[in-house]
C-alpha atoms as a PDB file:
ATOM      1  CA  UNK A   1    -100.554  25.555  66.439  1.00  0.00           C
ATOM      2  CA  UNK A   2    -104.084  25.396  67.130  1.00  0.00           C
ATOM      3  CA  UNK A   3    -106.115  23.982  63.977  1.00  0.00           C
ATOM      4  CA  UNK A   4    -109.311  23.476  65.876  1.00  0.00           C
ATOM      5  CA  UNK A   5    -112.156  24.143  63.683  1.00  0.00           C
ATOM      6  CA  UNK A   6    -110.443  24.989  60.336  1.00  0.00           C
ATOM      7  CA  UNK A   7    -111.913  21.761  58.437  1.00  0.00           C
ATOM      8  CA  UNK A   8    -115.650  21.842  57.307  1.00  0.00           C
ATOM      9  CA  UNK A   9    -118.449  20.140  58.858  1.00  0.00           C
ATOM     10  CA  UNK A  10    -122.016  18.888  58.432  1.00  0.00           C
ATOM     11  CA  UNK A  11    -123.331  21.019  61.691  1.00  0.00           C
ATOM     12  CA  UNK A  12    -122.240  24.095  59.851  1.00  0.00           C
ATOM     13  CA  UNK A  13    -124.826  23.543  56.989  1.00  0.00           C
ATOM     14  CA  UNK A  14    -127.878  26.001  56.661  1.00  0.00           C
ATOM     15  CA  UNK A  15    -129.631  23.618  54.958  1.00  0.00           C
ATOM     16  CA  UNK A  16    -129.190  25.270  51.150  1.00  0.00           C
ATOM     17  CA  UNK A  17    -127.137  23.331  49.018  1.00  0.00           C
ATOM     18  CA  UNK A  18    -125.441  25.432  47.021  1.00  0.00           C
ATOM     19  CA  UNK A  19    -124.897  28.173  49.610  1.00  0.00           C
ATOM     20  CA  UNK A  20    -123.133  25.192  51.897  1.00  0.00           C
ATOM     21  CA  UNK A  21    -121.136  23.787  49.132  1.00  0.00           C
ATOM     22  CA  UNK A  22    -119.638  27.596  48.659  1.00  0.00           C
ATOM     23  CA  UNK A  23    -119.114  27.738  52.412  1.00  0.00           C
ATOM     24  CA  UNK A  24    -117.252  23.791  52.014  1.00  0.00           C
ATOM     25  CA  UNK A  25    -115.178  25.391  49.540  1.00  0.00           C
ATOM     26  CA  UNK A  26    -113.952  27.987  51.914  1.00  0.00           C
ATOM     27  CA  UNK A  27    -112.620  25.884  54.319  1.00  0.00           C
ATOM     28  CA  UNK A  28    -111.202  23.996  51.242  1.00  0.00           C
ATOM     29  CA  UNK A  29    -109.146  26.369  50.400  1.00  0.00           C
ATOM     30  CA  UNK A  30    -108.270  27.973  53.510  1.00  0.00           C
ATOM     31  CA  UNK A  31    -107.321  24.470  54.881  1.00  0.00           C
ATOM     32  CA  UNK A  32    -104.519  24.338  52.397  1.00  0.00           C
ATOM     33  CA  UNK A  33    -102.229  26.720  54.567  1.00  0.00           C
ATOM     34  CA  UNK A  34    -101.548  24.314  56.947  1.00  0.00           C
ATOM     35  CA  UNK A  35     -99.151  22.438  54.069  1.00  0.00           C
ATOM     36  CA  UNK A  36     -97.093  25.331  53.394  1.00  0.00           C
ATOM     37  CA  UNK A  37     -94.746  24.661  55.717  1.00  0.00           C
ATOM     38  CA  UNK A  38     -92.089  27.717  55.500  1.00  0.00           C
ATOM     39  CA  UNK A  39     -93.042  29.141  51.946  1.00  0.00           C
ATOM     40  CA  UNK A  40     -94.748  32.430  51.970  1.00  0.00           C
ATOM     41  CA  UNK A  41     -95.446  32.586  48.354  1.00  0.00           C
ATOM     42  CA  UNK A  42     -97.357  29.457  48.606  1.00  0.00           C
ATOM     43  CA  UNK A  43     -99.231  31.088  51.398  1.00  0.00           C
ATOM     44  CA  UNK A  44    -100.171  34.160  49.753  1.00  0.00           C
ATOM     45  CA  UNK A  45    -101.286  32.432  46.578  1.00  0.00           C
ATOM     46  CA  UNK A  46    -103.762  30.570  49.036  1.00  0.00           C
ATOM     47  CA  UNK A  47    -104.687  33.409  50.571  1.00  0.00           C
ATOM     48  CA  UNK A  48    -105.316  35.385  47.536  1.00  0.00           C
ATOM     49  CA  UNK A  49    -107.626  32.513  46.118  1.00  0.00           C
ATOM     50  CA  UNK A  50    -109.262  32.573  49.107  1.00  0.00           C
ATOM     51  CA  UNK A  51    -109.979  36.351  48.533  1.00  0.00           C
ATOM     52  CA  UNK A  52    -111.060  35.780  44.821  1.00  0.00           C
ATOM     53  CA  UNK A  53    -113.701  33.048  45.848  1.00  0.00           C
ATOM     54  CA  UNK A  54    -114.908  34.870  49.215  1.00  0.00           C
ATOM     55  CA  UNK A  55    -116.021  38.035  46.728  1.00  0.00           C
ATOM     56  CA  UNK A  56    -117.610  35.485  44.216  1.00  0.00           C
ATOM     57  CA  UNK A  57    -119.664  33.514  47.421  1.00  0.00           C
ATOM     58  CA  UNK A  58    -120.435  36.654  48.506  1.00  0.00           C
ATOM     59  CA  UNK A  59    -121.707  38.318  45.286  1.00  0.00           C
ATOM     60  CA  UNK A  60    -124.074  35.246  44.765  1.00  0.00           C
ATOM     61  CA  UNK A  61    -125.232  35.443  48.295  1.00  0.00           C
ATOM     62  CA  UNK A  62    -126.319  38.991  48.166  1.00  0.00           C
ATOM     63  CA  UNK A  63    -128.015  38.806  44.550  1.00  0.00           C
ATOM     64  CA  UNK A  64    -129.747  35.429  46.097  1.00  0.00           C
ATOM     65  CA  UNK A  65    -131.013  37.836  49.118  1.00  0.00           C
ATOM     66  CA  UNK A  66    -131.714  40.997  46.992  1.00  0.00           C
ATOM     67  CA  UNK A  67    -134.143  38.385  44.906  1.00  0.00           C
ATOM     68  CA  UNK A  68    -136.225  37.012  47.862  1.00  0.00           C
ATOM     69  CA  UNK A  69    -136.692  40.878  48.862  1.00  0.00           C
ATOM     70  CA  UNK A  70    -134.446  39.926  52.601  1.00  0.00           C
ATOM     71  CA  UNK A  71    -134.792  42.969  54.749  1.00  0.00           C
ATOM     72  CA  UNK A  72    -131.446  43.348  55.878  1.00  0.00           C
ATOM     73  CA  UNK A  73    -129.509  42.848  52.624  1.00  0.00           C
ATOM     74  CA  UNK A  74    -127.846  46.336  53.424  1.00  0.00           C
ATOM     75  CA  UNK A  75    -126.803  45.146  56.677  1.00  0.00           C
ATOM     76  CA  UNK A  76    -125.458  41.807  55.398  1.00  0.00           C
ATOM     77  CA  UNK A  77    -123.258  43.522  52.819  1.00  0.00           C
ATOM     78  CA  UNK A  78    -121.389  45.817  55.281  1.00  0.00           C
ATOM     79  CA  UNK A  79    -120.492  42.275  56.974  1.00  0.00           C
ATOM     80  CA  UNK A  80    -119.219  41.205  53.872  1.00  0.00           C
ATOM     81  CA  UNK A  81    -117.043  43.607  53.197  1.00  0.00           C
ATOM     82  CA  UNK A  82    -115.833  44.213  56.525  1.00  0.00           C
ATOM     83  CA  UNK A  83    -114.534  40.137  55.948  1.00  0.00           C
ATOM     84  CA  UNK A  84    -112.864  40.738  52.711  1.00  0.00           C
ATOM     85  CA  UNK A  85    -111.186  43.981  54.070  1.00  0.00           C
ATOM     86  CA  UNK A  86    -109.294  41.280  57.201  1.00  0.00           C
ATOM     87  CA  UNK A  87    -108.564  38.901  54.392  1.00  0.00           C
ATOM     88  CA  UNK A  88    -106.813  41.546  52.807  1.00  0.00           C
ATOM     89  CA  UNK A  89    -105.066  42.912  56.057  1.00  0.00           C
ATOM     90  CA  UNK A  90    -103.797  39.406  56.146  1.00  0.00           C
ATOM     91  CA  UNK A  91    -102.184  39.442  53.009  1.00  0.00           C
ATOM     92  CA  UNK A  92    -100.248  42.919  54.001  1.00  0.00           C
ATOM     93  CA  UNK A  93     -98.734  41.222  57.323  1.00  0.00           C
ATOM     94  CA  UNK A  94     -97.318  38.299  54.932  1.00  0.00           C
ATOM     95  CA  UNK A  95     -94.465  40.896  54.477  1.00  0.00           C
ATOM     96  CA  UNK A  96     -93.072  41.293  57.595  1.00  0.00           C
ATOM     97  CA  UNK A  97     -94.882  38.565  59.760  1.00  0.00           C
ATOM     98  CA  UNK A  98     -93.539  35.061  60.411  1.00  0.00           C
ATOM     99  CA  UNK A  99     -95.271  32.194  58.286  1.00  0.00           C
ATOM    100  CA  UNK A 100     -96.573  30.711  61.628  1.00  0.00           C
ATOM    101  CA  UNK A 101     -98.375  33.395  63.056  1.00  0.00           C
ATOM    102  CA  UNK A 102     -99.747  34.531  59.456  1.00  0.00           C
ATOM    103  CA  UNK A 103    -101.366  30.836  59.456  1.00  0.00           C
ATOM    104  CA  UNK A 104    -102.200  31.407  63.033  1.00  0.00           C
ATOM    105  CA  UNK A 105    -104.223  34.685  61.862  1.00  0.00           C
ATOM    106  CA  UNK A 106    -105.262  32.627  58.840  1.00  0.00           C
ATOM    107  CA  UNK A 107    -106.783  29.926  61.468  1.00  0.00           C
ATOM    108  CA  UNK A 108    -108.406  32.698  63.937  1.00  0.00           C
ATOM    109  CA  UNK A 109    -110.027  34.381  61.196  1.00  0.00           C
ATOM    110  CA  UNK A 110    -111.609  31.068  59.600  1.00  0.00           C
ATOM    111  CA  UNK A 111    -112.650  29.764  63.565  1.00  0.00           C
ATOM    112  CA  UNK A 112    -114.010  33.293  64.051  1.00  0.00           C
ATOM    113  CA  UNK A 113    -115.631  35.561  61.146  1.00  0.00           C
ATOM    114  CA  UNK A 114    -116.250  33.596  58.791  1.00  0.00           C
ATOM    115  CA  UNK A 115    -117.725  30.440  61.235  1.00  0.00           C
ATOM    116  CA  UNK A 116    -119.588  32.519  63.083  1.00  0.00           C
ATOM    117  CA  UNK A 117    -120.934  34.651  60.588  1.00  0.00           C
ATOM    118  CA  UNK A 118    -122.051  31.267  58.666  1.00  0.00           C
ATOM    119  CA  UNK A 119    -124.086  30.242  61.945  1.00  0.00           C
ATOM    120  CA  UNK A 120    -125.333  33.288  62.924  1.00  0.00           C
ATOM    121  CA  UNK A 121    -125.798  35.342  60.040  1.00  0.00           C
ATOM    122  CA  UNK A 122    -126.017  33.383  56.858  1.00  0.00           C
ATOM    123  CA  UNK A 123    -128.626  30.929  58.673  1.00  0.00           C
ATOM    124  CA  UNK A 124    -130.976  33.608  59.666  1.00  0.00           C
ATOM    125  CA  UNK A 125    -131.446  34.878  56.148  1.00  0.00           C
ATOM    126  CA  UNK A 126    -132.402  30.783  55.383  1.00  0.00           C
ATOM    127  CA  UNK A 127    -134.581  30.882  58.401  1.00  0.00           C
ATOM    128  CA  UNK A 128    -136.621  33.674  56.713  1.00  0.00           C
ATOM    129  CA  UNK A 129    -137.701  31.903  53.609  1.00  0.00           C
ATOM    130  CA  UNK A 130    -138.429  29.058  55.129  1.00  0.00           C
ATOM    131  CA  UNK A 131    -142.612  28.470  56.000  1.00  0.00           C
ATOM    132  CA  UNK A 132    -143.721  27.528  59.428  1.00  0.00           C
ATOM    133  CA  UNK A 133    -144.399  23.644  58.453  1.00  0.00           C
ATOM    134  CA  UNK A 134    -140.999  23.399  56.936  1.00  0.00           C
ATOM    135  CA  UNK A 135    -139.011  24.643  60.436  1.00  0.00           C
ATOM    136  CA  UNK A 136    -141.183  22.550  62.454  1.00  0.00           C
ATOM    137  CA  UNK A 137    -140.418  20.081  60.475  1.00  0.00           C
ATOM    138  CA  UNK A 138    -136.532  19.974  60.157  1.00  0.00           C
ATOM    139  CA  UNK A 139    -136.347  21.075  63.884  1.00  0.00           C
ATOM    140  CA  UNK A 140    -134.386  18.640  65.582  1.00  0.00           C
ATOM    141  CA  UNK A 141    -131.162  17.562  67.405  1.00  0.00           C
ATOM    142  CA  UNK A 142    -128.672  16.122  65.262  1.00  0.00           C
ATOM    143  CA  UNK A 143    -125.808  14.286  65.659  1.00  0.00           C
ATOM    144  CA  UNK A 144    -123.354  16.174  64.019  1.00  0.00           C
ATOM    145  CA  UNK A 145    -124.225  18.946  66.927  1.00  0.00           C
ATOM    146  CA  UNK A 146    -122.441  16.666  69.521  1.00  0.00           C
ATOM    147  CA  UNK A 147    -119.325  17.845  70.949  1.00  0.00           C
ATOM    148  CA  UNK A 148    -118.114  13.913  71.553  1.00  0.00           C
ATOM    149  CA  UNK A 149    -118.833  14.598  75.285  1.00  0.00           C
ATOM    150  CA  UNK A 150    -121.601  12.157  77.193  1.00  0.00           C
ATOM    151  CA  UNK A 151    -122.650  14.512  80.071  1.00  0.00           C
ATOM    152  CA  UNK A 152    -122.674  18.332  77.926  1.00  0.00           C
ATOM    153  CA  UNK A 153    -124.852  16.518  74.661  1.00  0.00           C
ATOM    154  CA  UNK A 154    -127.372  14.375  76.887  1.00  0.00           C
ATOM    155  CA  UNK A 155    -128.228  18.239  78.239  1.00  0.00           C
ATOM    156  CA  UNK A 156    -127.874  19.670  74.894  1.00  0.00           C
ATOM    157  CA  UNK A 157    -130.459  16.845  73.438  1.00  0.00           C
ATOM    158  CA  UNK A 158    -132.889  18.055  76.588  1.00  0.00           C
ATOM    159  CA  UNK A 159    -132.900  21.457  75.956  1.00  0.00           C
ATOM    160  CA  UNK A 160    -133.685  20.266  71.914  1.00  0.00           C
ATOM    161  CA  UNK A 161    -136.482  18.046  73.537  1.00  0.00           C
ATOM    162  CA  UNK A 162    -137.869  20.698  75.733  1.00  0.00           C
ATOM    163  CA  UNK A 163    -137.973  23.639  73.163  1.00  0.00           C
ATOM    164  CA  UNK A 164    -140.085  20.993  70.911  1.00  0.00           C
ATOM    165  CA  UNK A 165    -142.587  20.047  73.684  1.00  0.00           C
ATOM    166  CA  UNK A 166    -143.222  23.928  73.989  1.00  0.00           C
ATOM    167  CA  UNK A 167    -144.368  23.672  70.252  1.00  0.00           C
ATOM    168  CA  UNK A 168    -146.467  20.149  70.706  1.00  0.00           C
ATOM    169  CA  UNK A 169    -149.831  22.029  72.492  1.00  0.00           C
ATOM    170  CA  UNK A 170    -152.432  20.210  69.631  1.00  0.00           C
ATOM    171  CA  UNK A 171    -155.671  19.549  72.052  1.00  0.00           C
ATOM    172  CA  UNK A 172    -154.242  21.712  75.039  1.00  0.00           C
ATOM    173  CA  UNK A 173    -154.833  24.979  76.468  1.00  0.00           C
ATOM    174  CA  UNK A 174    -152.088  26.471  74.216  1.00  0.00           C
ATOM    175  CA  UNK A 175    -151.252  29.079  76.389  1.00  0.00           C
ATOM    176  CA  UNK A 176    -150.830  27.662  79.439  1.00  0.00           C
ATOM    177  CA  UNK A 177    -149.314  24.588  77.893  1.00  0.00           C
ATOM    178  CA  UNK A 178    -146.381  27.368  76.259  1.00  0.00           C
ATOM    179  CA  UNK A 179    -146.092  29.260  79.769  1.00  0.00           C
ATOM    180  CA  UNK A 180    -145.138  25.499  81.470  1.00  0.00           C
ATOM    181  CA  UNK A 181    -142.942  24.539  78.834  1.00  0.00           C
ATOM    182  CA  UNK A 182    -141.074  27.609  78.136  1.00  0.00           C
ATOM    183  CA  UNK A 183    -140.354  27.853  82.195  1.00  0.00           C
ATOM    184  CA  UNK A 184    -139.110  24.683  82.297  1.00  0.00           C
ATOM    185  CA  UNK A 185    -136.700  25.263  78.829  1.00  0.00           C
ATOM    186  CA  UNK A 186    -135.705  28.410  80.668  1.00  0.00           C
ATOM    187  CA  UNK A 187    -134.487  26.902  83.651  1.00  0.00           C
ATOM    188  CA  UNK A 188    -133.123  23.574  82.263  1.00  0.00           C
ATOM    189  CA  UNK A 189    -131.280  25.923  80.214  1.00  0.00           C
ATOM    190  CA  UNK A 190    -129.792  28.054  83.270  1.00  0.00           C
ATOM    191  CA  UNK A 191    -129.306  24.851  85.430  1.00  0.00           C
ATOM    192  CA  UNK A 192    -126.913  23.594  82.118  1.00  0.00           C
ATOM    193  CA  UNK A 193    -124.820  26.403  81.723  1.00  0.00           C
ATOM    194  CA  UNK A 194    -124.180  26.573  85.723  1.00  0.00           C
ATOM    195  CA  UNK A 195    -123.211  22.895  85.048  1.00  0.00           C
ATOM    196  CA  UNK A 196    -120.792  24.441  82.330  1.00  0.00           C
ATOM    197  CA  UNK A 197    -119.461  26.895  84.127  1.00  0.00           C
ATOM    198  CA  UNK A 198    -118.509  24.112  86.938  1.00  0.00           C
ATOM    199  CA  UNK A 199    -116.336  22.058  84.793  1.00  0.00           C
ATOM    200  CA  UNK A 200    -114.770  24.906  82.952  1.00  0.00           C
ATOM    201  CA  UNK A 201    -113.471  25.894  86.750  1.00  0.00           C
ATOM    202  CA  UNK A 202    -112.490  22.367  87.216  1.00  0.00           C
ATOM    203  CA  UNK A 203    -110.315  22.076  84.778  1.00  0.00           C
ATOM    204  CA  UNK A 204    -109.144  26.225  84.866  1.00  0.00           C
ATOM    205  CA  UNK A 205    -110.513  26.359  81.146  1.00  0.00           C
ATOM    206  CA  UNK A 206    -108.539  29.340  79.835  1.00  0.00           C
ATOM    207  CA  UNK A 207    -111.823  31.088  78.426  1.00  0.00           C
ATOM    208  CA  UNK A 208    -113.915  30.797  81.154  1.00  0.00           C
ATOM    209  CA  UNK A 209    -114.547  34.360  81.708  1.00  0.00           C
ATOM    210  CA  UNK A 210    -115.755  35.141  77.888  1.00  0.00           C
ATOM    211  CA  UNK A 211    -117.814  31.637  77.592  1.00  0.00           C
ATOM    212  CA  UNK A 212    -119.973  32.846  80.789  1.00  0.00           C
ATOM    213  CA  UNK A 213    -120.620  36.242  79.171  1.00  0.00           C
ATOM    214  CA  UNK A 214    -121.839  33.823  76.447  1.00  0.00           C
ATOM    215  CA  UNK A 215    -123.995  32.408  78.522  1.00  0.00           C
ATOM    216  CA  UNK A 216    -125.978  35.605  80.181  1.00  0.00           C
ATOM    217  CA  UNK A 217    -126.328  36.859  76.514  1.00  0.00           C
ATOM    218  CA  UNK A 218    -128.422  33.878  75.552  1.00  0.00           C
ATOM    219  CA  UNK A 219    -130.009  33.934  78.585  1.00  0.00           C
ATOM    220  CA  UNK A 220    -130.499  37.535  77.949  1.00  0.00           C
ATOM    221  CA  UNK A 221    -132.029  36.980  74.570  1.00  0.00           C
ATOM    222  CA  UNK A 222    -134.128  34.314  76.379  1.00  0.00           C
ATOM    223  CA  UNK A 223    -135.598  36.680  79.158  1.00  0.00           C
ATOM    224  CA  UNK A 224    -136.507  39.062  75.626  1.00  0.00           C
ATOM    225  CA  UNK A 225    -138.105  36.526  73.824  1.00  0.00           C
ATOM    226  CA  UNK A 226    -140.099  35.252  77.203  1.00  0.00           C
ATOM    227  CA  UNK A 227    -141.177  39.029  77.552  1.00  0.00           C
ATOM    228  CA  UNK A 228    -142.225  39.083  74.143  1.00  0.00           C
ATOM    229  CA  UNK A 229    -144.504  36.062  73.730  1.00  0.00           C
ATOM    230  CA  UNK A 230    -147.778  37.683  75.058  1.00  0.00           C
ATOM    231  CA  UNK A 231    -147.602  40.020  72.143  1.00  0.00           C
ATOM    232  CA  UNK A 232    -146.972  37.198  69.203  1.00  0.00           C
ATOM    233  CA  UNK A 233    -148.797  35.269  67.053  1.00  0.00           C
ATOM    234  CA  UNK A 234    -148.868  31.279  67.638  1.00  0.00           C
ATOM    235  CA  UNK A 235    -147.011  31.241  64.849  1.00  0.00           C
ATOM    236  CA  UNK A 236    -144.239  34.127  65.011  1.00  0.00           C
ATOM    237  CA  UNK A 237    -144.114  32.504  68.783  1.00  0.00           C
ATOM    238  CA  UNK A 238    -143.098  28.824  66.748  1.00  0.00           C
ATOM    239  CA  UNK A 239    -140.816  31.190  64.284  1.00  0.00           C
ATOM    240  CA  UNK A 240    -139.039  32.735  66.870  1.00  0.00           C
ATOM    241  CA  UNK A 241    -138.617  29.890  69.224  1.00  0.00           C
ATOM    242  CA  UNK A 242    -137.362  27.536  66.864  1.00  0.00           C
ATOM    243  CA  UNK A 243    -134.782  30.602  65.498  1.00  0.00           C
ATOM    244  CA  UNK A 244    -133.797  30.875  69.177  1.00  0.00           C
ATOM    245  CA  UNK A 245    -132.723  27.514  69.755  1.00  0.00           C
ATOM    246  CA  UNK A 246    -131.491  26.649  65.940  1.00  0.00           C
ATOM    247  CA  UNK A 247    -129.216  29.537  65.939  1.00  0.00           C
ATOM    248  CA  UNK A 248    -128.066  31.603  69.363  1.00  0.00           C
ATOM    249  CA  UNK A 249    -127.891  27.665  70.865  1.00  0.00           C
ATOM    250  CA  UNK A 250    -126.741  25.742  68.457  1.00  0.00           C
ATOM    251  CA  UNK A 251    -124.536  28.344  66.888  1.00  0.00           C
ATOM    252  CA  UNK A 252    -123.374  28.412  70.617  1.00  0.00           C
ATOM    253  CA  UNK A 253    -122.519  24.810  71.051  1.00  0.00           C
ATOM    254  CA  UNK A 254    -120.410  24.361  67.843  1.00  0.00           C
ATOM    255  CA  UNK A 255    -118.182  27.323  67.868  1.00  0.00           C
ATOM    256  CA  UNK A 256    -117.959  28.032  72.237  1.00  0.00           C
ATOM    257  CA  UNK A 257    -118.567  24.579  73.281  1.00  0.00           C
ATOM    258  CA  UNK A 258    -116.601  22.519  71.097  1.00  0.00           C
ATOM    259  CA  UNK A 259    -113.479  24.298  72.523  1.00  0.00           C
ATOM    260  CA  UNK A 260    -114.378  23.265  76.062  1.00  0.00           C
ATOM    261  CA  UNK A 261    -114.322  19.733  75.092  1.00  0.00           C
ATOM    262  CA  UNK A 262    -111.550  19.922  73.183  1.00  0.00           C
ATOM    263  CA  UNK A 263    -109.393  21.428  76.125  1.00  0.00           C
ATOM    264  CA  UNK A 264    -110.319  18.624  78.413  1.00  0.00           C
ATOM    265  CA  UNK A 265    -112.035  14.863  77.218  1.00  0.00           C
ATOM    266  CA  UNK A 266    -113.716  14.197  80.973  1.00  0.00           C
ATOM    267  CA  UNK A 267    -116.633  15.730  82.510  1.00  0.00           C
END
């Protein structure tokens, strides 16, 4: 049974401490499943308090964006309950499913909506309310973003290094110094995937297909952003660049590329 990913860690933080120690108690209580063993009332209790707390995270997170005025509140609630309504599907199949593929669902569901929708969703609403001088700030590789792989994190920390040379242009000609350095992010970032996309051949990495479509969507929401900068501000350019690499990238590299590494230790 795969448990890949079912534990909480420090790379999943959006950097608001009570909002990441409800997201810690998630994976708390979800991780319990994996000690029931062959009793399906145990499991269902689990699941249920899972339920119970995912409503009472959720309610705090939507009255904590309804008070900062977050435009997409509406948006962020339909995600919400669409989560609650699988936990409850889950419950249903308890009935006539076998233990191990309920925890398998159980496992799927943690690895999948709720992870992603912590790095992808939840961090863009802490993005928001952050100011300018605070993300440039805290914008930095960090360890817990390696996927214990030499080769894929020295070209993860490069693209991290390139993305903040594009926002050091004190005493140059800004624009052409953001034109060189966003060309150069871009293709670093295309030669890195095609370096991906070798070794995921190489070792006939079952995913291979999904993890490149992946990789044209960032690319994809790189070629917008690149069409875009003429028409920003220097600093909705900073805003969106350092969104753009905090969360499409790095959301990328702990949920896709984590599996990569974890289906094969050489590269």
């Amino acid at each position: 049974m795969n448990t890949y990913l079912t534990t909480w860690d420090s790379a999943y933080s959006i950097g608001h401490e009570k909002v990441d120690q409800e997201h810690k108690k998630l994976f708390e209580i979800a991780s319990k499943a994996y000690k029931c063993q062959n009793n399906k009332a145990e499991l269902m209790s689990i699941i249920k308090e899972l339920i119970k707390y995912t409503k009472f995270h959720f309610s705090n997170e939507e009255n904590y964006m309804e008070s900062i005025g977050y435009k997409n509140v509406e948006e962020h609630k339909s995600i919400h309950k669409e989560i609650v309504n699988k936990l409850n599907q889950l419950i249903k199949k308890l009935k006539t499913s076998p233990i191990e593929e309920n925890i398998k669902e159980l496992s799927d569901f943690i690895n999948t909506n709720l992870l992603q929708h912590i790095l992808l969703v939840d961090k863009k609403v802490h993005h928001t309310m952050k100011s300018r001088e605070d993300l440039k700030k805290h914008f930095a590789w960090k360890n817990s973003y390696e996927v214990k792989n030499e080769k894929i994190d020295n070209e993860h920390k490069e693209l991290f290094k390139l993305a903040i040379e594009a926002l050091n242009y004190h005493d140059k000609d800004i624009k052409k110094h953001i034109k060189i350095t966003i060309n150069k992010l871009y293709e670093y970032m295309k030669y890195h995937f095609e370096n991906e996309e070798k070794y995921m051949a190489s070792i006939e990495y079952p995913h291979l297909k999904e993890h490149i479509a992946q990789h044209k969507k960032i690319i994809n929401e790189m070629n917008s952003f690149i069409k875009s900068i003429p028409l920003l501000t220097l600093i909705d350019f900073e805003r969106k660049l350092i969104e753009y690499i905090d969360i499409w990238l790095i959301g990328h590299i702990i949920y896709e590329d984590r599996k990569i590494v974890n289906e094969n230790n050489s590269y």
